[in-house]
PDB file of N, CA and C in Angstrom:
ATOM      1  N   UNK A   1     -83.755   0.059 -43.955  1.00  0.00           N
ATOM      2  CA  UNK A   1     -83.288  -1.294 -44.186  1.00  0.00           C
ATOM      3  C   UNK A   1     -84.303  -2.316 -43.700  1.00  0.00           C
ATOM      4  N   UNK A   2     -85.460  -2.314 -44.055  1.00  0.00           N
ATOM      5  CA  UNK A   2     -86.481  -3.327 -43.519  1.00  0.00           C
ATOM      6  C   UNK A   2     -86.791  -2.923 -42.324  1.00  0.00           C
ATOM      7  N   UNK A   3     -87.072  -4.204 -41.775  1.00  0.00           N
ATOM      8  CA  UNK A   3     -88.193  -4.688 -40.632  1.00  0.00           C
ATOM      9  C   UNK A   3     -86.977  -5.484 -40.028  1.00  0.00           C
ATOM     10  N   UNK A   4     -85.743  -5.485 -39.959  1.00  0.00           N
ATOM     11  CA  UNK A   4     -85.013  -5.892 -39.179  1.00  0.00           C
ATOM     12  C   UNK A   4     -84.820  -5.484 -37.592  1.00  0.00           C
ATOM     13  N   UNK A   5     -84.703  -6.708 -36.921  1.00  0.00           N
ATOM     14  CA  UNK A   5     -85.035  -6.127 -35.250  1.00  0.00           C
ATOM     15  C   UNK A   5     -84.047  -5.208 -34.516  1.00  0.00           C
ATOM     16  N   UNK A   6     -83.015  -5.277 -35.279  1.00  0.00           N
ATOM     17  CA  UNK A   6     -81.377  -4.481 -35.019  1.00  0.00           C
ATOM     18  C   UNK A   6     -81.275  -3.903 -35.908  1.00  0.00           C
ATOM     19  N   UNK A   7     -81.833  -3.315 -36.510  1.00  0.00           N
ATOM     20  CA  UNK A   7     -81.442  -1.947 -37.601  1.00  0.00           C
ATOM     21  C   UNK A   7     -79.834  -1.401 -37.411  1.00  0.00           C
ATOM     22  N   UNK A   8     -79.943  -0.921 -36.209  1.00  0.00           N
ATOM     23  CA  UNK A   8     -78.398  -0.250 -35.805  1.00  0.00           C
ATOM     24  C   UNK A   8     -77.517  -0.990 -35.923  1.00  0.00           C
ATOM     25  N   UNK A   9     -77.504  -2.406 -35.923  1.00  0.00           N
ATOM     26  CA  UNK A   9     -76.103  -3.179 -36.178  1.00  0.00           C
ATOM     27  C   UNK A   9     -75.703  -3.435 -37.490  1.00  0.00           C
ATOM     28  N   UNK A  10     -76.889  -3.008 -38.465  1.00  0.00           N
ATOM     29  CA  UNK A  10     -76.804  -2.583 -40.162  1.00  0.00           C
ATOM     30  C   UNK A  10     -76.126  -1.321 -40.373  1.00  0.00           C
ATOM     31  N   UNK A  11     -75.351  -1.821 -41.599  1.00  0.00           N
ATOM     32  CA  UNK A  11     -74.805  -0.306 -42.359  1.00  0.00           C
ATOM     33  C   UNK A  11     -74.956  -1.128 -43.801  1.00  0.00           C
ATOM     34  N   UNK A  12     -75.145   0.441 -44.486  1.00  0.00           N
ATOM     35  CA  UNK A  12     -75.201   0.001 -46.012  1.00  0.00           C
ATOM     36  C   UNK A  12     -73.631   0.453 -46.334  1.00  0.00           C
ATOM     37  N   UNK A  13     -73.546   0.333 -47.763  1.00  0.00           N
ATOM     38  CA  UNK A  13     -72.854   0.242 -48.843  1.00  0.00           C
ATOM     39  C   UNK A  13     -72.021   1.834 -48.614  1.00  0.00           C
ATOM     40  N   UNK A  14     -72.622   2.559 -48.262  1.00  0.00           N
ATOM     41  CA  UNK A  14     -71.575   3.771 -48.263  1.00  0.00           C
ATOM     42  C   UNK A  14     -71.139   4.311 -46.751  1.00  0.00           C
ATOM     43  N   UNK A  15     -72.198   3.320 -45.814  1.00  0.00           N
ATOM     44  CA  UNK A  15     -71.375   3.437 -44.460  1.00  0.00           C
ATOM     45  C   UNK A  15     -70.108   2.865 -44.682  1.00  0.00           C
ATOM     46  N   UNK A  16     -70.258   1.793 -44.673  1.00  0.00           N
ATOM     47  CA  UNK A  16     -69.015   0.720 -44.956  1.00  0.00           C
ATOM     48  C   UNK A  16     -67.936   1.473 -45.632  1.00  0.00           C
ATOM     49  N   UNK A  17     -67.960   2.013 -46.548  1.00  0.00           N
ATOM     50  CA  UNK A  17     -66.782   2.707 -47.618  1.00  0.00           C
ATOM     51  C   UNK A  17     -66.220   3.755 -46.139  1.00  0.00           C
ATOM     52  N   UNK A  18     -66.908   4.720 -45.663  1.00  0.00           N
ATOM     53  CA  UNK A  18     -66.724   5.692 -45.134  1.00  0.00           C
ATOM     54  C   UNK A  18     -65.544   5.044 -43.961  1.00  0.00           C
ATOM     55  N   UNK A  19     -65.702   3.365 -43.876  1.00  0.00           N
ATOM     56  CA  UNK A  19     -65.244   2.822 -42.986  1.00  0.00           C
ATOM     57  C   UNK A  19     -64.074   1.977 -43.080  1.00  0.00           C
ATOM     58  N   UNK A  20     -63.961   1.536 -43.688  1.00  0.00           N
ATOM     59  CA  UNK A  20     -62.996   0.652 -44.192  1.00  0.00           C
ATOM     60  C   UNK A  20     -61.760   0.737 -43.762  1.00  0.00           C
ATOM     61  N   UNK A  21     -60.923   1.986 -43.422  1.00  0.00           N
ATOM     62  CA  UNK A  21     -59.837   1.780 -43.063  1.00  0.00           C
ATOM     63  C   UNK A  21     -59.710   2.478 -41.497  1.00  0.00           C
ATOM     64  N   UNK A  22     -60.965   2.413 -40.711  1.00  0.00           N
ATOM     65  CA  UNK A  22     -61.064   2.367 -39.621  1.00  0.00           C
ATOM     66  C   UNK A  22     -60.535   1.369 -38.773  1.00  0.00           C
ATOM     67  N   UNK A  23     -59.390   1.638 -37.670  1.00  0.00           N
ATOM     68  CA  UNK A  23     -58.874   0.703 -36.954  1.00  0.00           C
ATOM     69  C   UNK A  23     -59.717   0.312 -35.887  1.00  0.00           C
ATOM     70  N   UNK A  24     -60.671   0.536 -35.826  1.00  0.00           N
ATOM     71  CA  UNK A  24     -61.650   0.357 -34.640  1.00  0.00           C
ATOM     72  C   UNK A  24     -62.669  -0.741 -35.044  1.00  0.00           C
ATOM     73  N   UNK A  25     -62.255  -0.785 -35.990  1.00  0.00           N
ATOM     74  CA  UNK A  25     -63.703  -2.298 -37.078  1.00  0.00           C
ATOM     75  C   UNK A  25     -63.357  -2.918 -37.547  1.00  0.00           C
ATOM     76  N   UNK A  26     -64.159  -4.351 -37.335  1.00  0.00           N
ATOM     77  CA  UNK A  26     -63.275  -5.281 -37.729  1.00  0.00           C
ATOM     78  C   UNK A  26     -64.341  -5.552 -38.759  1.00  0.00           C
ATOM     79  N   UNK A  27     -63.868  -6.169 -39.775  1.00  0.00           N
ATOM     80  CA  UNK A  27     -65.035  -6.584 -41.237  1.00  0.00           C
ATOM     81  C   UNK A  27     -64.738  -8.086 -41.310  1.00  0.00           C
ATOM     82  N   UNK A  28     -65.915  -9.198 -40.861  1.00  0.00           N
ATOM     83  CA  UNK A  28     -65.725 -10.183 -41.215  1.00  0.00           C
ATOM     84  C   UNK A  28     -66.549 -10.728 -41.883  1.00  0.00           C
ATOM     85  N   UNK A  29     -66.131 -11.717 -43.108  1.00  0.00           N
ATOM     86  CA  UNK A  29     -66.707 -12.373 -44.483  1.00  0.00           C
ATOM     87  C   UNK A  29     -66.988 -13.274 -43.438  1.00  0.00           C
ATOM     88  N   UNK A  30     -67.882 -14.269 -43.298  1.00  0.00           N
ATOM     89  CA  UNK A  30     -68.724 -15.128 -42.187  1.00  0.00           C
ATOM     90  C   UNK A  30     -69.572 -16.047 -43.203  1.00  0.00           C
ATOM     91  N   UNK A  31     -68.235 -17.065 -44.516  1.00  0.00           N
ATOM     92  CA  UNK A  31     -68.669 -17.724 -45.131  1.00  0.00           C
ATOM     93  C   UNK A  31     -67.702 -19.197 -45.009  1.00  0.00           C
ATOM     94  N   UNK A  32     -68.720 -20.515 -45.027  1.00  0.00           N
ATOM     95  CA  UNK A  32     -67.736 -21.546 -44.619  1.00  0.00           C
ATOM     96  C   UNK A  32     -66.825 -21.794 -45.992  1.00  0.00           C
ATOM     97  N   UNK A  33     -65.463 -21.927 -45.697  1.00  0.00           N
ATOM     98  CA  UNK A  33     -64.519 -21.868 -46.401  1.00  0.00           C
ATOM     99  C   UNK A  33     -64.281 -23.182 -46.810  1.00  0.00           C
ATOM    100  N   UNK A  34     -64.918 -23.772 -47.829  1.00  0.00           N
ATOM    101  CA  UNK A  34     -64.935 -25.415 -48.463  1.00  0.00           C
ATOM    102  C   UNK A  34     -64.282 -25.179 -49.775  1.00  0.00           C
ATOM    103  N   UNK A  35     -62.822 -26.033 -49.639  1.00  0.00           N
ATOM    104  CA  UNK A  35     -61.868 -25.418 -50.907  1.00  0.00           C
ATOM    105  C   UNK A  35     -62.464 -26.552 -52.225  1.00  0.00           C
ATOM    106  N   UNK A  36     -63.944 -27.220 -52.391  1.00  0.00           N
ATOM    107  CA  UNK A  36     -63.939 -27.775 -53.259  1.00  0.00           C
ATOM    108  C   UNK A  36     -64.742 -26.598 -54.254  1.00  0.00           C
ATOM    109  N   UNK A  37     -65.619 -25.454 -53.654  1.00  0.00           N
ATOM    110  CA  UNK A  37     -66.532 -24.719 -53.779  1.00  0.00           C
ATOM    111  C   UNK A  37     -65.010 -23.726 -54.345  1.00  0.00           C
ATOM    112  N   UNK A  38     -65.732 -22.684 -55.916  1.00  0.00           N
ATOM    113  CA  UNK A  38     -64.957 -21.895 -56.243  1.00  0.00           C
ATOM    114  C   UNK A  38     -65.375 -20.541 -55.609  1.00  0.00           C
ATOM    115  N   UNK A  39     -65.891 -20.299 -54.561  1.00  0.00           N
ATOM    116  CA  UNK A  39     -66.854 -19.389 -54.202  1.00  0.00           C
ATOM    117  C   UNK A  39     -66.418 -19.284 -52.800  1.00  0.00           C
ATOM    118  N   UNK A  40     -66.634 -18.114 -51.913  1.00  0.00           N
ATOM    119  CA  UNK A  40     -66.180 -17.675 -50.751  1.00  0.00           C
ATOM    120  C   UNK A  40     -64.599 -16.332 -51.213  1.00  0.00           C
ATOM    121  N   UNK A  41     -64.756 -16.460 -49.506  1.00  0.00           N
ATOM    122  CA  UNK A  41     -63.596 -15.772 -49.118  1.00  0.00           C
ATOM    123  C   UNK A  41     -62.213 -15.272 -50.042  1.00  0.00           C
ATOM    124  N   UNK A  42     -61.686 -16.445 -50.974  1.00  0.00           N
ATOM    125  CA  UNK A  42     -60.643 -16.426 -51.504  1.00  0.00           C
ATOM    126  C   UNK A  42     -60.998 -16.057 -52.832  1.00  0.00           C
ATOM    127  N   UNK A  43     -62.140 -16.570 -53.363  1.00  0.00           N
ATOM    128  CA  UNK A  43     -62.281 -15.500 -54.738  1.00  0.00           C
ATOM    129  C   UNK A  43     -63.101 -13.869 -54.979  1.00  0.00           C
ATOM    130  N   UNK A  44     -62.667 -13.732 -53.521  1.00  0.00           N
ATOM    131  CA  UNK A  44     -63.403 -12.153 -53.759  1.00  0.00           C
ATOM    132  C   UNK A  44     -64.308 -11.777 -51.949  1.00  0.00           C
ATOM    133  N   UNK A  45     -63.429 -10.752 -51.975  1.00  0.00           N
ATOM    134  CA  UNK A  45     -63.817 -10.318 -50.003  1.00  0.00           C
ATOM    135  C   UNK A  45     -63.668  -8.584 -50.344  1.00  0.00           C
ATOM    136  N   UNK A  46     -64.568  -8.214 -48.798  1.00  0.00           N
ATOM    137  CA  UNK A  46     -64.204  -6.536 -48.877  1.00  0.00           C
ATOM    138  C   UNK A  46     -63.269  -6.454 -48.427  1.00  0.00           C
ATOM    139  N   UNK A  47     -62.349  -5.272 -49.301  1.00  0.00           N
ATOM    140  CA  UNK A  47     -60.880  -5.131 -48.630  1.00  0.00           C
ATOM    141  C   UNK A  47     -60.839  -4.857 -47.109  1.00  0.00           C
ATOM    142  N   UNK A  48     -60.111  -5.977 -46.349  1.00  0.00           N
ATOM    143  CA  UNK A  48     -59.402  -5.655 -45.231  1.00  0.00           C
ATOM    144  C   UNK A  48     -60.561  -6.646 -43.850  1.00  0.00           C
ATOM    145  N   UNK A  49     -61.378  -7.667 -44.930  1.00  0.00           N
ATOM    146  CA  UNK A  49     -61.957  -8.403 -44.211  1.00  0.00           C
ATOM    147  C   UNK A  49     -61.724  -9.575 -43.900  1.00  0.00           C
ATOM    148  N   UNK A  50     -61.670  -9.937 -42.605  1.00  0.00           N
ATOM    149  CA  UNK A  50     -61.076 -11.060 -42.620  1.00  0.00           C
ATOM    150  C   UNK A  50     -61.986 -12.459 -42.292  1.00  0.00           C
ATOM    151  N   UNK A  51     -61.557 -13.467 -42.875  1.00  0.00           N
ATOM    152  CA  UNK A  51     -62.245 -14.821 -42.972  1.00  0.00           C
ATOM    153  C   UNK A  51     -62.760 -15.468 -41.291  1.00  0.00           C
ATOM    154  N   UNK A  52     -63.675 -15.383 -41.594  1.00  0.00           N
ATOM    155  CA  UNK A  52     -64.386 -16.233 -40.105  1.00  0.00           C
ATOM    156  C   UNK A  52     -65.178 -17.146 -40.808  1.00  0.00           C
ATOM    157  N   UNK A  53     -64.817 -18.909 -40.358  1.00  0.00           N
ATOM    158  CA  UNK A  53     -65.497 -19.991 -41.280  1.00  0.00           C
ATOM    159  C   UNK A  53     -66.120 -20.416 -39.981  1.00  0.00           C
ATOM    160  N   UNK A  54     -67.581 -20.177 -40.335  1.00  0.00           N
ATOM    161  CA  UNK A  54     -68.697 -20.484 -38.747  1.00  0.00           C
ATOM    162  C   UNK A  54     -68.683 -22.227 -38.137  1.00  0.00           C
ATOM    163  N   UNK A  55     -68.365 -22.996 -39.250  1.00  0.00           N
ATOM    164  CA  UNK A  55     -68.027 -24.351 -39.099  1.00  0.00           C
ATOM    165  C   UNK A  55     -66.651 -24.908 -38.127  1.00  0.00           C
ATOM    166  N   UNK A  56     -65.977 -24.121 -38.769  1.00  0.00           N
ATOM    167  CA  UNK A  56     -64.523 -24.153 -38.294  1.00  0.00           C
ATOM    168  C   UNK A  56     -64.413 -23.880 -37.069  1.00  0.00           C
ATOM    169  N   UNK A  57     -64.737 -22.319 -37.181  1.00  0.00           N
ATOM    170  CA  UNK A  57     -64.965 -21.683 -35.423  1.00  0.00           C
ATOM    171  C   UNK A  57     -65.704 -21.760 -34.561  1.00  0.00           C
ATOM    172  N   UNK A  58     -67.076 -21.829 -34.348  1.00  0.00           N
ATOM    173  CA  UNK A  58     -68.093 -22.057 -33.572  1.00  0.00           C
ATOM    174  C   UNK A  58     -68.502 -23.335 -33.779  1.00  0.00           C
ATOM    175  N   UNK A  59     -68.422 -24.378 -34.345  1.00  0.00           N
ATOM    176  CA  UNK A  59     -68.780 -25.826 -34.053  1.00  0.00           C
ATOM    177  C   UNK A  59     -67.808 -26.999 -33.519  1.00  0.00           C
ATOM    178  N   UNK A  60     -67.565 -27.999 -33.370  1.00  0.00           N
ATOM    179  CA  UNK A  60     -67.161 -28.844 -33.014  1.00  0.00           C
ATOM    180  C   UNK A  60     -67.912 -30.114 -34.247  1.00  0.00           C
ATOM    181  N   UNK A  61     -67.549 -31.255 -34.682  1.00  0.00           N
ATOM    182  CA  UNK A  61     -68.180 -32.356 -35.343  1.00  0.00           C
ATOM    183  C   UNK A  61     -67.889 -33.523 -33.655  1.00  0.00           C
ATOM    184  N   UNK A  62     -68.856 -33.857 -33.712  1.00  0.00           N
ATOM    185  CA  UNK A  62     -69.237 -34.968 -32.957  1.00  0.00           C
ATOM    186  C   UNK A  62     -70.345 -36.155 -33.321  1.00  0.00           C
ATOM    187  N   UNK A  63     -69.808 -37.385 -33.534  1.00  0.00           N
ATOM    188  CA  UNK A  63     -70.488 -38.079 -33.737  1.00  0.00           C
ATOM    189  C   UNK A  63     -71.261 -37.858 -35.288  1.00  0.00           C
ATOM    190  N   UNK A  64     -70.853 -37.548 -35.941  1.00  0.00           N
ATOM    191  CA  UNK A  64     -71.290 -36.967 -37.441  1.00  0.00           C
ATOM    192  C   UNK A  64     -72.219 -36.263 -37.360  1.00  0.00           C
ATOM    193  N   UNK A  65     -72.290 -35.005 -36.362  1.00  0.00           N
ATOM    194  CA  UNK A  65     -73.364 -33.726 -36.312  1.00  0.00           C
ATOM    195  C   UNK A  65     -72.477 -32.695 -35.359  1.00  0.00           C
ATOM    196  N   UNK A  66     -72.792 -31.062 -35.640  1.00  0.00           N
ATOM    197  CA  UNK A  66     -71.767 -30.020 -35.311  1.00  0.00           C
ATOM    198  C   UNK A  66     -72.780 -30.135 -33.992  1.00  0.00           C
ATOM    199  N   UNK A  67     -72.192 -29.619 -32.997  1.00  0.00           N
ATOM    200  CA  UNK A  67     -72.270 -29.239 -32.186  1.00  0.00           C
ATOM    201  C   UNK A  67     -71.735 -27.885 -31.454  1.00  0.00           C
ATOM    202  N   UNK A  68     -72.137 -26.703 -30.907  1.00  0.00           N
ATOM    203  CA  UNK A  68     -71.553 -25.388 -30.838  1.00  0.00           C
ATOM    204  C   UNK A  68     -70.501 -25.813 -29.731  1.00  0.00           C
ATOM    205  N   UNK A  69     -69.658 -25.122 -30.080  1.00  0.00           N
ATOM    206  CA  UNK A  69     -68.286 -24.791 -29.303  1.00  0.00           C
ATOM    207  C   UNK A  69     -68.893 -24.108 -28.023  1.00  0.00           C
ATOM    208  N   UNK A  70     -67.989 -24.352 -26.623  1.00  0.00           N
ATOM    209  CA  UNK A  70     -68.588 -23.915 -25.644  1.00  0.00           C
ATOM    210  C   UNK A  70     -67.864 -22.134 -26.179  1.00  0.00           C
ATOM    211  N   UNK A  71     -69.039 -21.584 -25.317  1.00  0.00           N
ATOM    212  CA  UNK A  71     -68.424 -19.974 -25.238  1.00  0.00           C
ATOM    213  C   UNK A  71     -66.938 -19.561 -25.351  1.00  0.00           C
ATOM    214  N   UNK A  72     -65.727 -19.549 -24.085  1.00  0.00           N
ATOM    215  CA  UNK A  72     -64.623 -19.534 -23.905  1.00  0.00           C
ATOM    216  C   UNK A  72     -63.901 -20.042 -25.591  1.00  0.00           C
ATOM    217  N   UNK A  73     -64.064 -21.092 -26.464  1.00  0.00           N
ATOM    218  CA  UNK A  73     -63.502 -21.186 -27.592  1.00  0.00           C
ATOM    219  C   UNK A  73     -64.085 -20.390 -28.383  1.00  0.00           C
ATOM    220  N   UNK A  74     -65.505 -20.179 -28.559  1.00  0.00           N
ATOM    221  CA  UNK A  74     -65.646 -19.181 -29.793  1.00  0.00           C
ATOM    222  C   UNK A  74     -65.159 -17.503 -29.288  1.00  0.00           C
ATOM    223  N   UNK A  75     -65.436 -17.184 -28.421  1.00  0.00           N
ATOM    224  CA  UNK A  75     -64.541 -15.842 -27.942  1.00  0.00           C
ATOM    225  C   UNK A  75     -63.193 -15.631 -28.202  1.00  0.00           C
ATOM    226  N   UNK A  76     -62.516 -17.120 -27.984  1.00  0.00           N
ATOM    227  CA  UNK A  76     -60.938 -17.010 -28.499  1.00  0.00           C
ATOM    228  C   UNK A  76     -61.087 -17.121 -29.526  1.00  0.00           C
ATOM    229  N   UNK A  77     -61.629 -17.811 -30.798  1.00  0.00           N
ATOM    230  CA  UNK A  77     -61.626 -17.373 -31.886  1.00  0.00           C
ATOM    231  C   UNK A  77     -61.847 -16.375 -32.571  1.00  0.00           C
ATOM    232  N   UNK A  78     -62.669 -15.492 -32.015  1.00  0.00           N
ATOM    233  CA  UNK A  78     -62.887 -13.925 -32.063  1.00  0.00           C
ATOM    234  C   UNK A  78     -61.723 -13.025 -31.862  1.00  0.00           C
ATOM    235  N   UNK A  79     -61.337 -13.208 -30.608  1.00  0.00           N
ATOM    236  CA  UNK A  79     -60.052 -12.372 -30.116  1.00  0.00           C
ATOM    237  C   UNK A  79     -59.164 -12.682 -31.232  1.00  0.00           C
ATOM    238  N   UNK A  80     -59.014 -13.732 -31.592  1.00  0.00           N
ATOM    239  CA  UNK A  80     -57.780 -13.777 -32.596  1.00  0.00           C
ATOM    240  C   UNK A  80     -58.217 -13.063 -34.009  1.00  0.00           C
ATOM    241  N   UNK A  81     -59.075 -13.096 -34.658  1.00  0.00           N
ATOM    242  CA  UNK A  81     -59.272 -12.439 -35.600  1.00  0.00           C
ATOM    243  C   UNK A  81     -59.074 -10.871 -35.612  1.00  0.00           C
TER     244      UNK A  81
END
């Protein structure tokens, strides 16, 4: 899989299958969910993945620019997924 620096945190296409209904993994689509866009999450995900919108969860808007969420909130947003 390339020249990627984490190889091991990659799986292809037939790891994933082998995986899918593993209760031990969580599969998250990690696309911002903008309902003007016909594209994302809701028109098409891998079964049993669930929506993490990086805008939503890890930023904050301040002052008309995101700013990252301190640690403690994006972790709870994790835990909940």
């Amino acid at each position: 899989m390339g020249e990627y620096a984490n190889r091991e945190l990659l799986i292809d296409v037939a790891g994933l299958q082998k995986h899918l209904k593993d209760p031990n993994i969580r599969i998250l689509d990690v696309r911002a969910s903008d309902p003007r866009l016909p594209i994302g999450y809701r028109m098409g995900h891998i079964p049993g993945a669930v929506a993490l919108d990086p805008l939503r969860d890890f930023f904050v808007p301040i002052d008309g620019m995101f700013e990252l969420r301190p640690p403690r909130e994006i972790a709870q947003a994790l835990g909940a997924l």
